[in-house]
N, C-alpha and C. Protein backbone atom coordinates (compact mmCIF):
# COMPACT_ATOMS: atom_id res chain seq x y z
N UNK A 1 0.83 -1.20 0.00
CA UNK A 1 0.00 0.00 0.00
C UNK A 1 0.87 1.26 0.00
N UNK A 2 1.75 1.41 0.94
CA UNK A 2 2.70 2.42 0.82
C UNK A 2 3.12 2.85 -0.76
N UNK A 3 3.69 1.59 -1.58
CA UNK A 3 4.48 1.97 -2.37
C UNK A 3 3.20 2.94 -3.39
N UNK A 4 1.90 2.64 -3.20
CA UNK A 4 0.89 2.85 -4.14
C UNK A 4 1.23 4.39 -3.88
N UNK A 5 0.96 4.65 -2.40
CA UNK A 5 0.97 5.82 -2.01
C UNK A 5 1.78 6.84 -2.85
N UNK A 6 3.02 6.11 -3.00
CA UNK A 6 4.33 7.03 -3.40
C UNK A 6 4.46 7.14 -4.57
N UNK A 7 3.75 6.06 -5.72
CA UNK A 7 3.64 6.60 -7.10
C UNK A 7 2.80 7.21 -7.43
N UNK A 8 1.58 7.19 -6.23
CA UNK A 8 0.46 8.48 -6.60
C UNK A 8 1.12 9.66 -6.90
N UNK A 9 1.69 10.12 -5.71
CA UNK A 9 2.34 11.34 -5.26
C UNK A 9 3.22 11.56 -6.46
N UNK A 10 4.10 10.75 -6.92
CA UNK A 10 4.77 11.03 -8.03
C UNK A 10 4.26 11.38 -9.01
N UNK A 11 3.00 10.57 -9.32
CA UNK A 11 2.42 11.32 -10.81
C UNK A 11 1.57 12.22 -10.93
N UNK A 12 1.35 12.84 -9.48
CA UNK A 12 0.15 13.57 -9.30
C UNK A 12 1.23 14.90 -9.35
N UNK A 13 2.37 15.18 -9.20
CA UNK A 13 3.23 16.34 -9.38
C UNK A 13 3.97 15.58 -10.66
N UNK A 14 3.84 14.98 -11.36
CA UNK A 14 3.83 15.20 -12.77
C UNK A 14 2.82 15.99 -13.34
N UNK A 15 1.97 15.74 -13.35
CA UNK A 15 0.43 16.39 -13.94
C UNK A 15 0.32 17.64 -13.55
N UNK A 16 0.58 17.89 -12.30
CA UNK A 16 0.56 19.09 -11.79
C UNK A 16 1.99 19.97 -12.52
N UNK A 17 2.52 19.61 -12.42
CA UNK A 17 3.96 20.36 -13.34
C UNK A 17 3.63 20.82 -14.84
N UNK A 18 2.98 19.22 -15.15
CA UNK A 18 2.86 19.50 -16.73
C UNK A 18 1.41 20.30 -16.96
N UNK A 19 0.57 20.32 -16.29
CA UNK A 19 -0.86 21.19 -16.40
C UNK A 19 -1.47 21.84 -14.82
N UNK A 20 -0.40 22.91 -14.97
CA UNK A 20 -0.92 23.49 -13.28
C UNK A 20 -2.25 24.31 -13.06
N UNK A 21 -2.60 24.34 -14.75
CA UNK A 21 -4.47 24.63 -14.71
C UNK A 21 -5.16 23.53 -13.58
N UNK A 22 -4.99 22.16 -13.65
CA UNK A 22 -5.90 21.28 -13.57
C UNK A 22 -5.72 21.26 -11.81
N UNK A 23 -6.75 21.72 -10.91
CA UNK A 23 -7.02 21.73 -9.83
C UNK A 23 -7.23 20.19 -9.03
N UNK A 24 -7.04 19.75 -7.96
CA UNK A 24 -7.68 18.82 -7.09
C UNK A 24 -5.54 17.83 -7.11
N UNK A 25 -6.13 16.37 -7.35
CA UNK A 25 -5.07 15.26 -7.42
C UNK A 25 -4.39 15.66 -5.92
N UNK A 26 -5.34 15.93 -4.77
CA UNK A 26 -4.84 15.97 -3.38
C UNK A 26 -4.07 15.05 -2.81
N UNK A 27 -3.52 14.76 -1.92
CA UNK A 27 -2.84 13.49 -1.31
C UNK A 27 -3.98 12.42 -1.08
N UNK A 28 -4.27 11.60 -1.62
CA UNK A 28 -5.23 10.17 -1.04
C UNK A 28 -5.47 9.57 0.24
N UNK A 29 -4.59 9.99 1.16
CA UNK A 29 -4.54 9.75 2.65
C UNK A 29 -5.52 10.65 3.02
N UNK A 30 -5.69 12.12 2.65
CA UNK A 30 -6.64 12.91 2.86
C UNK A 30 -8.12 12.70 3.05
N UNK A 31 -8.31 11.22 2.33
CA UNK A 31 -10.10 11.00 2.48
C UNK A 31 -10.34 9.77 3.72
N UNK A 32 -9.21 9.93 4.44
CA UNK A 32 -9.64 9.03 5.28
C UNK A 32 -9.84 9.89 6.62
N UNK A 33 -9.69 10.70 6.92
CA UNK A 33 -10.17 11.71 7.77
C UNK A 33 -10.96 12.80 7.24
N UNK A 34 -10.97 12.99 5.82
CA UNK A 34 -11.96 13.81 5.01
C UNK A 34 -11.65 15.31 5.21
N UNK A 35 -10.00 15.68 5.06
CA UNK A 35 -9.70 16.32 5.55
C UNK A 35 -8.62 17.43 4.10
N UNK A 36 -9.65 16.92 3.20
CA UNK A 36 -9.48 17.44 1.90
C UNK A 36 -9.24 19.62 1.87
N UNK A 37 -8.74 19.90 0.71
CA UNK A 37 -8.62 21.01 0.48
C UNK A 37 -10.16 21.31 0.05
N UNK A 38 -10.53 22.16 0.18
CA UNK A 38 -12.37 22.28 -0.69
C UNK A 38 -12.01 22.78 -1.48
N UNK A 39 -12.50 21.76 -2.86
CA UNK A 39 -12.52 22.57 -4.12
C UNK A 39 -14.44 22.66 -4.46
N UNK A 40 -14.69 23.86 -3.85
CA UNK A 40 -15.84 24.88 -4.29
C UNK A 40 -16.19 24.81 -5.77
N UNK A 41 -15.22 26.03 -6.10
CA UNK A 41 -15.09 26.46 -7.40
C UNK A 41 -14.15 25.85 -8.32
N UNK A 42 -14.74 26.07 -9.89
CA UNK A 42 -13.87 24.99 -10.79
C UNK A 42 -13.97 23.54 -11.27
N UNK A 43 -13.63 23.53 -11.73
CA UNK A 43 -13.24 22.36 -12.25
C UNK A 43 -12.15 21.28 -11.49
N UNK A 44 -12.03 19.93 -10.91
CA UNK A 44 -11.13 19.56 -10.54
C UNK A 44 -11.02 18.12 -10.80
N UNK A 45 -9.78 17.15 -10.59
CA UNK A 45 -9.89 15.98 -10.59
C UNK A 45 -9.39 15.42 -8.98
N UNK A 46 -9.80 14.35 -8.78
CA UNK A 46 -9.27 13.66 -7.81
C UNK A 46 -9.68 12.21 -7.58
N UNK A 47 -8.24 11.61 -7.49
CA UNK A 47 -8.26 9.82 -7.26
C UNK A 47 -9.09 9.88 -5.85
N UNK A 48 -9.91 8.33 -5.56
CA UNK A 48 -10.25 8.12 -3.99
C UNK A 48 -9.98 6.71 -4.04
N UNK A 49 -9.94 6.60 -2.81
CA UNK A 49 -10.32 4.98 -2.18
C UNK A 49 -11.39 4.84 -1.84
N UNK A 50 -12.06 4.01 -2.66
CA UNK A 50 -13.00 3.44 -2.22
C UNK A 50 -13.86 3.05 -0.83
N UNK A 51 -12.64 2.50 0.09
CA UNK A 51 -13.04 1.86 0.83
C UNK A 51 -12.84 0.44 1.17
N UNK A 52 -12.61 -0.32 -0.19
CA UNK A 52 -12.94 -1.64 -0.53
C UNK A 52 -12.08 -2.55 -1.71
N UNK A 53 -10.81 -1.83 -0.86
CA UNK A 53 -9.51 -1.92 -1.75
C UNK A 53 -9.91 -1.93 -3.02
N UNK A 54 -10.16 -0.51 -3.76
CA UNK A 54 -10.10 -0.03 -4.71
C UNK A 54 -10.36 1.13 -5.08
N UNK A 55 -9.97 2.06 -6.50
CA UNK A 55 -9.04 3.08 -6.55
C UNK A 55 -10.47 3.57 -7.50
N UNK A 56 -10.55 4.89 -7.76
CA UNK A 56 -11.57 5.58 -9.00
C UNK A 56 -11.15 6.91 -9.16
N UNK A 57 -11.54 7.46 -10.02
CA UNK A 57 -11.52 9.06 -10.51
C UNK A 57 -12.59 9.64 -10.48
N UNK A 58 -12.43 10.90 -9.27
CA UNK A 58 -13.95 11.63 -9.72
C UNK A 58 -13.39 12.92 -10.35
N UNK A 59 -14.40 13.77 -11.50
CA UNK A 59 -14.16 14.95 -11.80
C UNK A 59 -15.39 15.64 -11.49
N UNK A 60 -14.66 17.16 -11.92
CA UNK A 60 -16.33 17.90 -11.92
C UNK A 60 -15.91 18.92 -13.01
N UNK A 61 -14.91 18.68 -14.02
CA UNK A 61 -14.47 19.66 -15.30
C UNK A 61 -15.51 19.06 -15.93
N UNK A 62 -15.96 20.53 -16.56
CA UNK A 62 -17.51 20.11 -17.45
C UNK A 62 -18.71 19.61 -17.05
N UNK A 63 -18.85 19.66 -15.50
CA UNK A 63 -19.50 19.24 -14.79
C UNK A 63 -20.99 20.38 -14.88
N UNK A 64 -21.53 20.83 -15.63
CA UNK A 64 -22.63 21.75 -15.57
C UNK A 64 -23.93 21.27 -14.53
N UNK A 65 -24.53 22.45 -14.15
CA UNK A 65 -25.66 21.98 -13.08
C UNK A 65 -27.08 21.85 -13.88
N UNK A 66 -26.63 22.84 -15.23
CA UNK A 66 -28.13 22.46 -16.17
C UNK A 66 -29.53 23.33 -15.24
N UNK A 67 -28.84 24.25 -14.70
CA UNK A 67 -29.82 25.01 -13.95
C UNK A 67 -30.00 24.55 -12.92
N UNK A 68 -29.62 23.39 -12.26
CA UNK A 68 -30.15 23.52 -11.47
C UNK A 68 -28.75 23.24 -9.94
N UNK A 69 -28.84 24.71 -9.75
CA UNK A 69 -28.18 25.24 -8.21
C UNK A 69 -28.18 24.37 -7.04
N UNK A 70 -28.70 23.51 -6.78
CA UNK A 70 -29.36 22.91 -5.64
C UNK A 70 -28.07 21.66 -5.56
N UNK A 71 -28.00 21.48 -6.90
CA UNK A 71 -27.56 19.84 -7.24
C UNK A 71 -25.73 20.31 -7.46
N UNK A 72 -24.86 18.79 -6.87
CA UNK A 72 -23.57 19.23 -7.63
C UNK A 72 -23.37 18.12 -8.36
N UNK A 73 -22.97 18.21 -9.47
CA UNK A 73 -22.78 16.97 -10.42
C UNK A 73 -21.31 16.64 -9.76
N UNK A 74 -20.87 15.22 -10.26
CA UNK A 74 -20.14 14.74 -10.11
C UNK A 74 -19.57 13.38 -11.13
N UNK A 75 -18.55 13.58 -12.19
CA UNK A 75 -18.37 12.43 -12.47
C UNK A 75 -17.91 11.49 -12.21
N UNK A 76 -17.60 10.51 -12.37
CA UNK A 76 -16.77 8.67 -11.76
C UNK A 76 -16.48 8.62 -12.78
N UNK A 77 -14.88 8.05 -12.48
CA UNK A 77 -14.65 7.16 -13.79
C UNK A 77 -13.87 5.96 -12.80
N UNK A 78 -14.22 4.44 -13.48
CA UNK A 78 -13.93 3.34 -12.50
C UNK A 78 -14.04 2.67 -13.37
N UNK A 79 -13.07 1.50 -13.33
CA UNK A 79 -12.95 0.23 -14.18
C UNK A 79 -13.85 -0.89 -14.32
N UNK A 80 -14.08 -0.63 -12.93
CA UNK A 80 -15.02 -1.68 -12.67
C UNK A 80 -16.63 -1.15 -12.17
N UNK A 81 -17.42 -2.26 -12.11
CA UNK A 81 -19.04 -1.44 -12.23
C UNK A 81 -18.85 -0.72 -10.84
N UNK A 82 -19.84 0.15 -10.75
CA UNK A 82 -20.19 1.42 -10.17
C UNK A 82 -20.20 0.53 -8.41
N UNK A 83 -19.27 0.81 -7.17
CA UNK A 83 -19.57 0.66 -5.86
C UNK A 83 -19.23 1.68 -5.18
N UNK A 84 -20.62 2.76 -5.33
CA UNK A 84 -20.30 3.90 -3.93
C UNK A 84 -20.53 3.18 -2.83
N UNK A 85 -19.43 3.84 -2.16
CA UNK A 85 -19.36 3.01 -0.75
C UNK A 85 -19.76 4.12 0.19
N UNK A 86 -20.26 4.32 1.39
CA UNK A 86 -20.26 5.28 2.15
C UNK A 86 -19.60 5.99 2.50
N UNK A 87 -17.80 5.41 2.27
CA UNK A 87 -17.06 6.12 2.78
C UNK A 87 -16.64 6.73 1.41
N UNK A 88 -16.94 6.24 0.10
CA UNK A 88 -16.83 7.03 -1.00
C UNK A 88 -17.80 8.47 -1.13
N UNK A 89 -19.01 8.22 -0.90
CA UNK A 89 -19.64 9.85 -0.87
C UNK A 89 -19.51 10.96 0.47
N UNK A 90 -18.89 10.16 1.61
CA UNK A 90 -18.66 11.05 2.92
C UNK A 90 -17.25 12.24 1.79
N UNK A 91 -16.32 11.05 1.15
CA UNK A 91 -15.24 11.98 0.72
C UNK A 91 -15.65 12.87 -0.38
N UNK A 92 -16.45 12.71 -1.19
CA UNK A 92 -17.39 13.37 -2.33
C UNK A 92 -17.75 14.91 -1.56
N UNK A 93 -18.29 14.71 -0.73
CA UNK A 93 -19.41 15.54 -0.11
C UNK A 93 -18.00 16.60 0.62
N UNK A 94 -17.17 15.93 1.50
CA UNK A 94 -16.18 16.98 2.19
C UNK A 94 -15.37 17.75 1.29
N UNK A 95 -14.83 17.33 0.34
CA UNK A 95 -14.13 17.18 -1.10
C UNK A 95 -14.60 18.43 -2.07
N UNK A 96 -16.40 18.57 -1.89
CA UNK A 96 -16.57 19.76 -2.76
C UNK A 96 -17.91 20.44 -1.92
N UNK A 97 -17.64 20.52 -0.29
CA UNK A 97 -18.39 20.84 0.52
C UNK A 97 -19.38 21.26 -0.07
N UNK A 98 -19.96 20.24 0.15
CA UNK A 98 -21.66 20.02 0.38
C UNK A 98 -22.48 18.79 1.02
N UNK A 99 -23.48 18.78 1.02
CA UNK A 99 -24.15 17.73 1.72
C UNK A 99 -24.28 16.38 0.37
N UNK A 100 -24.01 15.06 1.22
CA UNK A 100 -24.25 13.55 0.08
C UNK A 100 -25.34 13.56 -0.35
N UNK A 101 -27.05 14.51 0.20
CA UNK A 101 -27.88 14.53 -0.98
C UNK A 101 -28.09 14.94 -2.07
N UNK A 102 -27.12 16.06 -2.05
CA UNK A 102 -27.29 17.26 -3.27
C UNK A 102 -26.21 16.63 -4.55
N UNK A 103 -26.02 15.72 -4.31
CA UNK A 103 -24.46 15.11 -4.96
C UNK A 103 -25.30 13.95 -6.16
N UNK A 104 -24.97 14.10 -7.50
CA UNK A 104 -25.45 13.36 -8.48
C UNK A 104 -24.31 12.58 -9.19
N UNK A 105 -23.72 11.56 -8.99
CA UNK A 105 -22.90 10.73 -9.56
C UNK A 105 -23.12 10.06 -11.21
N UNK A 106 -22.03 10.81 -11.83
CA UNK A 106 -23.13 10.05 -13.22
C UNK A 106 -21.41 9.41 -14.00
């Protein structure tokens, strides 16, 4: 697990070097206390853990609300079929402060 840790970190300041537009790619240890940077505004990416020894991508670049304010979109991208876990939308929700109802996973 460690070593996972340490090639995150490595390629996540690749990306960040090579496109310092692209907001989020926080440290991954961060969603286990949910103790994320808030990305509010923007566009961002960020890896999570699952929970359930396994890894996904959420974004919210291009993420439109389509009018409607209330709601925050959210995309997944995951290899495998769709398992929000609880401890996957607690980090969703701290991640782009707001509450896990207003949160639409597509």
């Amino acid at each position: 697990m460690i070593c996972v840790y340490f090639m995150y970190r490595i390629v996540c300041r690749l990306i960040k070097k090579c496109y310092p537009q692209v907001k989020g790619l926080q440290d991954v240890s961060l969603g286990q206390t949910l103790a994320f940077d808030v990305e509010c505004r923007g566009g961002f990416v960020q890896i999570l853990h699952t929970g359930k020894g396994h890894w996904l991508t959420i974004s919210t670049v291009d993420c439109d609300a389509d009018g409607d304010e209330c709601k925050a979109y959210v995309d997944v991208f995951d290899s495998m079929p769709p398992a929000i876990t609880t401890s996957l939308e607690n980090q969703i929700a701290a991640l782009i402060c707001t509450k896990k109802a207003a949160i639409v996973l597509r």
